[in-house]
PDB file of N, CA and C in Angstrom:
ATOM      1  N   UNK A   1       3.800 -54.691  24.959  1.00  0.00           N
ATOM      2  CA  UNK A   1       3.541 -53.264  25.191  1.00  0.00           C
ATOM      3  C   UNK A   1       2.438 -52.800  24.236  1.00  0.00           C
ATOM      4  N   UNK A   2       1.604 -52.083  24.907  1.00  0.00           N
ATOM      5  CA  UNK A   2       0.566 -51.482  23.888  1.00  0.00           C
ATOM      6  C   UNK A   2       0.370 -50.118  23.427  1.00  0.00           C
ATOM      7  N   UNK A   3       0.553 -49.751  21.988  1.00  0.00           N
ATOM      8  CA  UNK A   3       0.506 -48.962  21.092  1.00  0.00           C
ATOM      9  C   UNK A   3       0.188 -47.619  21.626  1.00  0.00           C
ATOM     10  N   UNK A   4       1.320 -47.109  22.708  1.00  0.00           N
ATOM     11  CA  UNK A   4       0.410 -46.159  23.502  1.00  0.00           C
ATOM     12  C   UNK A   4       0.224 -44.267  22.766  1.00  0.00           C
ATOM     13  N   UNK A   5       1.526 -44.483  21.844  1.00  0.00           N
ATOM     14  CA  UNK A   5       0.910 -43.133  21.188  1.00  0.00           C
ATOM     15  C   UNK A   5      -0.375 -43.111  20.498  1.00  0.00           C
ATOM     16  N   UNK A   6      -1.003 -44.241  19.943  1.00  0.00           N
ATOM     17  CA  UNK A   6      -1.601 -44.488  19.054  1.00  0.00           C
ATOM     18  C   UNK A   6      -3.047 -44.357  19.369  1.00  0.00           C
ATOM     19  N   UNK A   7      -3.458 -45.548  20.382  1.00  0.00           N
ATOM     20  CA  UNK A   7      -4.179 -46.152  21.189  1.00  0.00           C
ATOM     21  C   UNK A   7      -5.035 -45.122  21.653  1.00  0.00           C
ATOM     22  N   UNK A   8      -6.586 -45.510  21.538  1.00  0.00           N
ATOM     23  CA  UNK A   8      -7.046 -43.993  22.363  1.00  0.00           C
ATOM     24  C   UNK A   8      -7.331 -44.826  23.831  1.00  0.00           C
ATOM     25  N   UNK A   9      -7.402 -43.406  24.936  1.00  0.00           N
ATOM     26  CA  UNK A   9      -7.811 -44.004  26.451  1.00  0.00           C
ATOM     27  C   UNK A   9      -8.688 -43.200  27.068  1.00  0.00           C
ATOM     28  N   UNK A  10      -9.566 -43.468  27.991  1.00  0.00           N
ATOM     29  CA  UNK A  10     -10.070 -42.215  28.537  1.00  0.00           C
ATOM     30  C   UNK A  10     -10.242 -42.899  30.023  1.00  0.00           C
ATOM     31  N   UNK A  11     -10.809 -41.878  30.763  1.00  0.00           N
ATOM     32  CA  UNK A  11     -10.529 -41.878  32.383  1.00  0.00           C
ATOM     33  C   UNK A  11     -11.384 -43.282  32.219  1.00  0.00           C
ATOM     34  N   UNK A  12     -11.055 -44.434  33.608  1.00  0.00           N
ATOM     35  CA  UNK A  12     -11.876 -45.554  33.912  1.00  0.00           C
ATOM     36  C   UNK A  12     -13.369 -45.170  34.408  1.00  0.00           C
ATOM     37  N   UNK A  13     -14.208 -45.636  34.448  1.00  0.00           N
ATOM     38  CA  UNK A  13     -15.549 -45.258  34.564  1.00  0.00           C
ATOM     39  C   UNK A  13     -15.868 -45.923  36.160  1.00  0.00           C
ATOM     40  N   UNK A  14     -13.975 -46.304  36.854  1.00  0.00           N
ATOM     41  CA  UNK A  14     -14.401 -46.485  38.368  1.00  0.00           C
ATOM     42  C   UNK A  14     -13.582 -45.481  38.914  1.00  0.00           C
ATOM     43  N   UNK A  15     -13.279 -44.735  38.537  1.00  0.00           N
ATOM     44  CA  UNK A  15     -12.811 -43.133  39.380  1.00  0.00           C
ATOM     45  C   UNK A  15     -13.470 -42.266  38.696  1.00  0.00           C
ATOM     46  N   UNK A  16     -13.896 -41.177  39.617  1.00  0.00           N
ATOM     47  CA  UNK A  16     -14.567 -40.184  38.965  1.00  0.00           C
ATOM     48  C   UNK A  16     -13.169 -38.753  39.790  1.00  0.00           C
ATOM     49  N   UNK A  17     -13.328 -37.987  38.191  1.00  0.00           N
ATOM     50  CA  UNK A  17     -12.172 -36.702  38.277  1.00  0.00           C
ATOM     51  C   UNK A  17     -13.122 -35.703  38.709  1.00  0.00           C
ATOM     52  N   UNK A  18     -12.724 -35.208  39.437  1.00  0.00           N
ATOM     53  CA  UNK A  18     -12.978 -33.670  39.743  1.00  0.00           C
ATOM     54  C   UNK A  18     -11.871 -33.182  40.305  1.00  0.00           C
ATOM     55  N   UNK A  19     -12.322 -31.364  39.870  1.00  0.00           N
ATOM     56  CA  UNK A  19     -11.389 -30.380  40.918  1.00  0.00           C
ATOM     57  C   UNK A  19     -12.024 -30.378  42.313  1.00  0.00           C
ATOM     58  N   UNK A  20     -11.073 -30.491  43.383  1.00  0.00           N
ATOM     59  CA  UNK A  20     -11.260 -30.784  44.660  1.00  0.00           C
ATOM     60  C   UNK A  20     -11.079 -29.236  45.237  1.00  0.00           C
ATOM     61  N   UNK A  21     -11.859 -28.209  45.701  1.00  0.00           N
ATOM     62  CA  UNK A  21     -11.365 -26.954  46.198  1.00  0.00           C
ATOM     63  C   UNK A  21     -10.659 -26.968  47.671  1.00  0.00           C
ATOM     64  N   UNK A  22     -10.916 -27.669  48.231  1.00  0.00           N
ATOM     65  CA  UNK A  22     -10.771 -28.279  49.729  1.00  0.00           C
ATOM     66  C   UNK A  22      -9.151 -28.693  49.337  1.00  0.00           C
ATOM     67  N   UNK A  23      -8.934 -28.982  48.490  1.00  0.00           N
ATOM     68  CA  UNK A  23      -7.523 -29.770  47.796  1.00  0.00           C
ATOM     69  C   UNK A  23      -6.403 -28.752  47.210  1.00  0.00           C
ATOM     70  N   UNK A  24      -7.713 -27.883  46.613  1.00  0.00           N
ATOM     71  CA  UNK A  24      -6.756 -27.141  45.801  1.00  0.00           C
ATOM     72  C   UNK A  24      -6.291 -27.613  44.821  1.00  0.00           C
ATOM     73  N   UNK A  25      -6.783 -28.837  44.385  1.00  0.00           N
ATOM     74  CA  UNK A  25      -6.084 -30.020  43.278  1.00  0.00           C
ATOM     75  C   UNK A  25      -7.293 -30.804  42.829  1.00  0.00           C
ATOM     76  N   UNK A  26      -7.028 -31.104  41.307  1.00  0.00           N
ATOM     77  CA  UNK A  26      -7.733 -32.295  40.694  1.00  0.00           C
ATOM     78  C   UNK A  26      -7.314 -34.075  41.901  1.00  0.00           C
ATOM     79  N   UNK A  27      -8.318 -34.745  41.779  1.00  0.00           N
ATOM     80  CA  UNK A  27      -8.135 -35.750  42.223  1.00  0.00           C
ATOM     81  C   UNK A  27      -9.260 -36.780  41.442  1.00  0.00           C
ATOM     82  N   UNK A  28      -8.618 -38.070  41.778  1.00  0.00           N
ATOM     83  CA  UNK A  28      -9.274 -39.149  41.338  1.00  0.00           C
ATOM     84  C   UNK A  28     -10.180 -39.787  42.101  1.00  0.00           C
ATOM     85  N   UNK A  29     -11.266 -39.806  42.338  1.00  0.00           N
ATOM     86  CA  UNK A  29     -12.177 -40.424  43.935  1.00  0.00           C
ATOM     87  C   UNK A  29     -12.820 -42.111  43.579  1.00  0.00           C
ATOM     88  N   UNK A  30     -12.515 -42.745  44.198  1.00  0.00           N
ATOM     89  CA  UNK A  30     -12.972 -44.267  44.281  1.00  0.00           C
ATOM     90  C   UNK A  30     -13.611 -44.610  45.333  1.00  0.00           C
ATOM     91  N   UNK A  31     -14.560 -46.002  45.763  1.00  0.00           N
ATOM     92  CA  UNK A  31     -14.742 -45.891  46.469  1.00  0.00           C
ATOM     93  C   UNK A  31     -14.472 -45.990  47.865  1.00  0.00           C
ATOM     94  N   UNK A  32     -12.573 -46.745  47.385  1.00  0.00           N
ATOM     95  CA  UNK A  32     -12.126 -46.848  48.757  1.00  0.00           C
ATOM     96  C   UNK A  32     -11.545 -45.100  49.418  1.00  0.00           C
ATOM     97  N   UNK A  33     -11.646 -44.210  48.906  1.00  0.00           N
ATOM     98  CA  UNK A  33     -10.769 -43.306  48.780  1.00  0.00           C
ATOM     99  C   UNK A  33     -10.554 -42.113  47.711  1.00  0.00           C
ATOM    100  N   UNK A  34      -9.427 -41.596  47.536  1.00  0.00           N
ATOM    101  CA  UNK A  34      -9.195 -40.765  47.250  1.00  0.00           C
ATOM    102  C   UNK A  34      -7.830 -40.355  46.648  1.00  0.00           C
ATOM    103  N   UNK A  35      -7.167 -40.272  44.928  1.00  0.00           N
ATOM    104  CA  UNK A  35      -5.929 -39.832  44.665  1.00  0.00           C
ATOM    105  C   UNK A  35      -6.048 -38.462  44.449  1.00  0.00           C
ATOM    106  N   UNK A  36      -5.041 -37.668  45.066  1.00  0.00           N
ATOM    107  CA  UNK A  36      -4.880 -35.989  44.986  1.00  0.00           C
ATOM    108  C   UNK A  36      -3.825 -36.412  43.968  1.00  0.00           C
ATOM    109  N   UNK A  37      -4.115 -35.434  42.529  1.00  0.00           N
ATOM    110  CA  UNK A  37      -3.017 -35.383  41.692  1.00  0.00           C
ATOM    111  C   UNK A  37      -2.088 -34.100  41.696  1.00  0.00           C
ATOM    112  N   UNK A  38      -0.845 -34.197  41.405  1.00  0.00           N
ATOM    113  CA  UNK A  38      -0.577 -32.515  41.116  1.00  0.00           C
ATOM    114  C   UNK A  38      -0.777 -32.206  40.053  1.00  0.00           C
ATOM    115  N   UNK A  39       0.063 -31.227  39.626  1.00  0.00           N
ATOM    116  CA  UNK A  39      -0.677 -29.871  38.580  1.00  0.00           C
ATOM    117  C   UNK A  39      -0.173 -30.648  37.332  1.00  0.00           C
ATOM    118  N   UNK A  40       0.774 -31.313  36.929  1.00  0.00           N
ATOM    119  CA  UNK A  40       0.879 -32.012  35.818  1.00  0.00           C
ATOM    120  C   UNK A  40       0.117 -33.679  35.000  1.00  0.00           C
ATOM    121  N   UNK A  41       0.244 -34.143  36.331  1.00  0.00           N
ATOM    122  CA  UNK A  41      -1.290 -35.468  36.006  1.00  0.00           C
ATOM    123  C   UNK A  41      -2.447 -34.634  36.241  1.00  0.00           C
ATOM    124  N   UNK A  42      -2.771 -33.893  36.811  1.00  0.00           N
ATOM    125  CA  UNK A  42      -4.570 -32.980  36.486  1.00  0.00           C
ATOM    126  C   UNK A  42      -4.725 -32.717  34.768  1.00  0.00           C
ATOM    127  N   UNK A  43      -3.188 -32.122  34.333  1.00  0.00           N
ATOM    128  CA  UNK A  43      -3.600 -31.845  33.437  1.00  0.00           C
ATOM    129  C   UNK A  43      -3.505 -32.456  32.311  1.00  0.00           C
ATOM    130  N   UNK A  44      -2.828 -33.682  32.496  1.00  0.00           N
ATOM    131  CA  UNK A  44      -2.911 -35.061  31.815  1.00  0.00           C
ATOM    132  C   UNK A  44      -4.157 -35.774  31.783  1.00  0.00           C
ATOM    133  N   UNK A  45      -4.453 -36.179  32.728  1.00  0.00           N
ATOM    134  CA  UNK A  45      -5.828 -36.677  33.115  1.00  0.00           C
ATOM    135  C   UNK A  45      -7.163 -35.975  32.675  1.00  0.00           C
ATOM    136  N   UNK A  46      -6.788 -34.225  32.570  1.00  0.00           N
ATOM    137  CA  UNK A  46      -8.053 -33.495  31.803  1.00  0.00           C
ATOM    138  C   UNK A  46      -8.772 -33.873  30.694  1.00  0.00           C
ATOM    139  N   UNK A  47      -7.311 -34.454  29.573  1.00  0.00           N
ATOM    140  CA  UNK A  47      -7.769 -34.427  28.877  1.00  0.00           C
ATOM    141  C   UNK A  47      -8.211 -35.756  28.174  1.00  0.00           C
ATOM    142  N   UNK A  48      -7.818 -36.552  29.049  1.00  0.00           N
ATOM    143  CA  UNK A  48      -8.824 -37.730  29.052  1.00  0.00           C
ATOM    144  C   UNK A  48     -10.178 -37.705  29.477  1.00  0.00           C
ATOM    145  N   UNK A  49     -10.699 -37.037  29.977  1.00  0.00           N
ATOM    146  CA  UNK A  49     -12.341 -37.071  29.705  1.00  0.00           C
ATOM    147  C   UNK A  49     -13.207 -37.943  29.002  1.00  0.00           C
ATOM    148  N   UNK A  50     -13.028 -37.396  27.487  1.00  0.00           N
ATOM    149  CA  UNK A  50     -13.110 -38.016  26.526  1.00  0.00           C
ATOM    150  C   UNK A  50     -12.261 -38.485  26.119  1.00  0.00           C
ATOM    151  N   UNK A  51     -12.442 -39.930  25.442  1.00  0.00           N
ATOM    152  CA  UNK A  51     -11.496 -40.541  24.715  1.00  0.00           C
ATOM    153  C   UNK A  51     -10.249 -39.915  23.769  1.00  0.00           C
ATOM    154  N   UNK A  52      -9.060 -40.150  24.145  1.00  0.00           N
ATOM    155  CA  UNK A  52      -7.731 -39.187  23.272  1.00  0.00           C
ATOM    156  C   UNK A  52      -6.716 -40.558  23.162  1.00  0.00           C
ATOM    157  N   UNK A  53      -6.099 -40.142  21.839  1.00  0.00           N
ATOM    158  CA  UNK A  53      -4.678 -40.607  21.790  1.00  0.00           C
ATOM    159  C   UNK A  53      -3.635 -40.013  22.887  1.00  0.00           C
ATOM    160  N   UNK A  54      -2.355 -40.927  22.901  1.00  0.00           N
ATOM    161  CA  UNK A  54      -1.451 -39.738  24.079  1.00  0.00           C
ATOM    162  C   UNK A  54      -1.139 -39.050  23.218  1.00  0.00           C
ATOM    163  N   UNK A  55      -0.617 -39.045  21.561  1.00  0.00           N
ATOM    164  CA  UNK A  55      -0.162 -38.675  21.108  1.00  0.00           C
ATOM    165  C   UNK A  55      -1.172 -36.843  20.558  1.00  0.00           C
ATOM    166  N   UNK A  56      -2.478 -37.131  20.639  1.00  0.00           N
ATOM    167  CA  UNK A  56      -3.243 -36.023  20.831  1.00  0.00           C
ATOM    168  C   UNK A  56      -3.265 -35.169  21.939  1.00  0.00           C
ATOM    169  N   UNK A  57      -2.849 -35.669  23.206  1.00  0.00           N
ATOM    170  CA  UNK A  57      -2.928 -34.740  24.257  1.00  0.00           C
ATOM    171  C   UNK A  57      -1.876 -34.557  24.121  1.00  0.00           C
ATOM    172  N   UNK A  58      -0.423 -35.217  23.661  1.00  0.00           N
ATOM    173  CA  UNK A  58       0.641 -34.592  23.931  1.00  0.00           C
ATOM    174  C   UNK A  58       0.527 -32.608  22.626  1.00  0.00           C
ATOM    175  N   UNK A  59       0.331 -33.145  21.856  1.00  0.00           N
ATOM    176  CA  UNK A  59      -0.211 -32.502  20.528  1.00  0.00           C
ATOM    177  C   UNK A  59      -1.011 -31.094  21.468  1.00  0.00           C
ATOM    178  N   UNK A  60      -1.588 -31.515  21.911  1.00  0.00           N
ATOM    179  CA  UNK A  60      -3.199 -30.305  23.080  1.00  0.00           C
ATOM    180  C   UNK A  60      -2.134 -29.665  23.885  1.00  0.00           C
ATOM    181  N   UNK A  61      -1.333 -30.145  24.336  1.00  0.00           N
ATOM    182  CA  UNK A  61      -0.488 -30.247  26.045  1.00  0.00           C
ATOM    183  C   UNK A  61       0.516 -28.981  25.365  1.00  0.00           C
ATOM    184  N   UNK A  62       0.711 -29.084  24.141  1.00  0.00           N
ATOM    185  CA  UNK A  62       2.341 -28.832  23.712  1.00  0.00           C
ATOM    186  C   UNK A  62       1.987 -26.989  23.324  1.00  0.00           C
ATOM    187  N   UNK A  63       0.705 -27.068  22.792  1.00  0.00           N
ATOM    188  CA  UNK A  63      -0.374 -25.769  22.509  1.00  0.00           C
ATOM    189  C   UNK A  63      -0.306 -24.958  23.842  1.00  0.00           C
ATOM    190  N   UNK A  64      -0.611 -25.788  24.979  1.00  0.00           N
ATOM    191  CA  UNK A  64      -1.006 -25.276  26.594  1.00  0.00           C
ATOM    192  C   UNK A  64       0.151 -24.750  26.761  1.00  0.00           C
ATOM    193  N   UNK A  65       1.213 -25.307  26.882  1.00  0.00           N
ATOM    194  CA  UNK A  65       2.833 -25.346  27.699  1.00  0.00           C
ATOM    195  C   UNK A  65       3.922 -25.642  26.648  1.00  0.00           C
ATOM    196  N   UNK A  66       4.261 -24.340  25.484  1.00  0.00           N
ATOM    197  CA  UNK A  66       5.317 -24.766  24.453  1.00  0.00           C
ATOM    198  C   UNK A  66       6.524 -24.711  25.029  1.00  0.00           C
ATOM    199  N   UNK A  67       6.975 -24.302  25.686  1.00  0.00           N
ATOM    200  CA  UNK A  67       8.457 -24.001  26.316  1.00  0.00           C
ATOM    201  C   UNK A  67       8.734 -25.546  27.533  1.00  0.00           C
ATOM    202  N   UNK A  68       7.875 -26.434  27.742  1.00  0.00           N
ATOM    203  CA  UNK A  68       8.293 -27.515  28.347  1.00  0.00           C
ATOM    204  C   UNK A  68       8.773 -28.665  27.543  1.00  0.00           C
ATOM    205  N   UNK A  69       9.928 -28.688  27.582  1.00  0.00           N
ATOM    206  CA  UNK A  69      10.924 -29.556  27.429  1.00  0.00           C
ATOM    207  C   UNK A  69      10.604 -30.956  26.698  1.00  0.00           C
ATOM    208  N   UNK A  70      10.235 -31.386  28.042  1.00  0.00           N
ATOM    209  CA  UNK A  70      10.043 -33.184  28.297  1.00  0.00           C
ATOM    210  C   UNK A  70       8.615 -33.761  28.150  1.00  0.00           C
ATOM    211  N   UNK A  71       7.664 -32.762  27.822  1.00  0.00           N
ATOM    212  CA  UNK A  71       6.109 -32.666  27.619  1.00  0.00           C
ATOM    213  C   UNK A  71       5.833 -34.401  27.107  1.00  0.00           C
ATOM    214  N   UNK A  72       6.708 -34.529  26.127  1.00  0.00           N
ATOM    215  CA  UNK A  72       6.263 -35.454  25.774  1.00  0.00           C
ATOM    216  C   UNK A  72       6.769 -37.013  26.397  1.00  0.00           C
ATOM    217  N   UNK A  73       7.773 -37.008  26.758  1.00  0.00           N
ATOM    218  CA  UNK A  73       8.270 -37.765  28.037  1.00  0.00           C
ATOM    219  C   UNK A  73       7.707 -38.182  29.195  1.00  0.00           C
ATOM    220  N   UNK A  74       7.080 -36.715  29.378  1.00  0.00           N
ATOM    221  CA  UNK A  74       6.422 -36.798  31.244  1.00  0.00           C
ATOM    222  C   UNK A  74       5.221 -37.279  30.385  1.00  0.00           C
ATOM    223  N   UNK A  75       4.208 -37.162  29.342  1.00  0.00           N
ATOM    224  CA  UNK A  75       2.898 -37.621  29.218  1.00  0.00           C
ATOM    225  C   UNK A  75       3.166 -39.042  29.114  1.00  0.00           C
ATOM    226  N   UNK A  76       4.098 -39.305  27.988  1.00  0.00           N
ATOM    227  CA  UNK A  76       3.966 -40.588  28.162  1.00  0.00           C
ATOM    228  C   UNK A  76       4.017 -41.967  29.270  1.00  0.00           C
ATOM    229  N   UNK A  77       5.229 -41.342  29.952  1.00  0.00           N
ATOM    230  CA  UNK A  77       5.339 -42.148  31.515  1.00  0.00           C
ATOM    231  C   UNK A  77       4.206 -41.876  32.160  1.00  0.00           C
ATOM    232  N   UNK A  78       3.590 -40.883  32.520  1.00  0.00           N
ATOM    233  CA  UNK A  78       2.377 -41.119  32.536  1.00  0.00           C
ATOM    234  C   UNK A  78       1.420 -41.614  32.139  1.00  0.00           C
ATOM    235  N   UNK A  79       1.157 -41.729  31.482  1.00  0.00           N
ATOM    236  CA  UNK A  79      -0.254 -42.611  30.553  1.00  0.00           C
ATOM    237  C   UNK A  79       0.540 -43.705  31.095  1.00  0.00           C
ATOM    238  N   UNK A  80       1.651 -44.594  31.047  1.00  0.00           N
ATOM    239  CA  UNK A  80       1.808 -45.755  30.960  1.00  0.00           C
ATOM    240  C   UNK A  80       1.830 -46.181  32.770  1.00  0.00           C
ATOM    241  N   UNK A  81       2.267 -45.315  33.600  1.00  0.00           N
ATOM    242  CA  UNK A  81       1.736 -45.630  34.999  1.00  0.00           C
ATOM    243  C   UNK A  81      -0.025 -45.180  35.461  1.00  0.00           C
ATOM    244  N   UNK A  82      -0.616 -44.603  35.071  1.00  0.00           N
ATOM    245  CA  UNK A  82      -2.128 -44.218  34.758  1.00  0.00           C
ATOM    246  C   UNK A  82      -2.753 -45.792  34.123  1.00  0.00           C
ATOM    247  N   UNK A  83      -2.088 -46.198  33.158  1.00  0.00           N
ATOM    248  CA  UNK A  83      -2.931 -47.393  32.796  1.00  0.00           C
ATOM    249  C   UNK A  83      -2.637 -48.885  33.833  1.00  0.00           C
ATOM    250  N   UNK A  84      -1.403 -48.856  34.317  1.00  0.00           N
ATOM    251  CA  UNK A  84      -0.948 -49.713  35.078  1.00  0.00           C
ATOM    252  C   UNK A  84      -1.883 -49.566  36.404  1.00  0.00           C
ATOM    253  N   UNK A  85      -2.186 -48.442  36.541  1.00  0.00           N
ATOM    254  CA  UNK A  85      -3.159 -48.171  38.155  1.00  0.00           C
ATOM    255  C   UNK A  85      -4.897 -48.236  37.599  1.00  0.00           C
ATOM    256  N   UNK A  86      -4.557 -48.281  36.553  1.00  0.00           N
ATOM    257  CA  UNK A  86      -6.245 -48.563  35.665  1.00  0.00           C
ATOM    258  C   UNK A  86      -7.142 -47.374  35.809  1.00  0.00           C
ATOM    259  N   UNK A  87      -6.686 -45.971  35.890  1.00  0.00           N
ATOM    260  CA  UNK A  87      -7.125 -44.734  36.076  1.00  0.00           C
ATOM    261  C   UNK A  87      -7.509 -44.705  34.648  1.00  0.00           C
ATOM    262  N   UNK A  88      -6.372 -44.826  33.635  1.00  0.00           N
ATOM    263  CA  UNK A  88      -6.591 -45.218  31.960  1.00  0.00           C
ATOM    264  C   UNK A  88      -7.517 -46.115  31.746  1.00  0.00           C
ATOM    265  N   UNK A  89      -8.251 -46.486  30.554  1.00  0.00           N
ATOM    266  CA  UNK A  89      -8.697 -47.510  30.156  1.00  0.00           C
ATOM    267  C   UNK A  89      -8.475 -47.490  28.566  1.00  0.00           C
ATOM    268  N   UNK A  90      -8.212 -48.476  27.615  1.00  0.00           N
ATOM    269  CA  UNK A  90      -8.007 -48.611  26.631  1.00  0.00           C
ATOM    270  C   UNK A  90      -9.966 -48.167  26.063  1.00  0.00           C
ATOM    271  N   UNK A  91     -10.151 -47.256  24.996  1.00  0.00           N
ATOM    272  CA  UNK A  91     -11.137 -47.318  24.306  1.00  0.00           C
ATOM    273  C   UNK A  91     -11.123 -47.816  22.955  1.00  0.00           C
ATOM    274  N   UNK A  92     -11.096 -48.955  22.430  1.00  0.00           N
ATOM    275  CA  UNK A  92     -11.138 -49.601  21.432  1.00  0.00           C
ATOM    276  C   UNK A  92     -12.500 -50.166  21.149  1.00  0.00           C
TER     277      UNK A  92
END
């Protein structure tokens, strides 16, 4: 398992993020296609842009949305299915 609070990641440089208005939603675009995210991976995924720890976006996330619970739960299962689909990339 890899050091994922620690570890910085940022979006793969083979999906490109944008807000989709047609969508109404952030999505991930490749070239086979197309992932529509909802409102909680958009805003996971935001802040990968640039290179972040999870443990920094959870840190960013917690500023955005203090009254959510599991903030740090839901980021992390995220990041760790995000890197499994290679949306993540390790920046080391």
């Amino acid at each position: 398992m890899f050091p994922i609070d620690t570890q910085a990641f940022v979006i793969s440089p083979h999906f490109r993020f944008q807000w989709e208005e047609a969508q109404s939603a952030w999505v991930l675009l490749y070239p086979e296609g197309m992932v529509t995210l909802n409102g909680s991976a958009g805003e996971i995924l935001f802040c990968f842009q640039q290179p972040a720890s999870t443990r920094e976006v959870v840190a960013r996330l917690k500023q955005k949305f203090p009254d959510v619970d599991t903030l740090e739960a839901d980021v992390i299962e995220f990041v760790a299915l995000a890197v499994e689909k290679s949306w993540l990339v390790s920046k080391t």
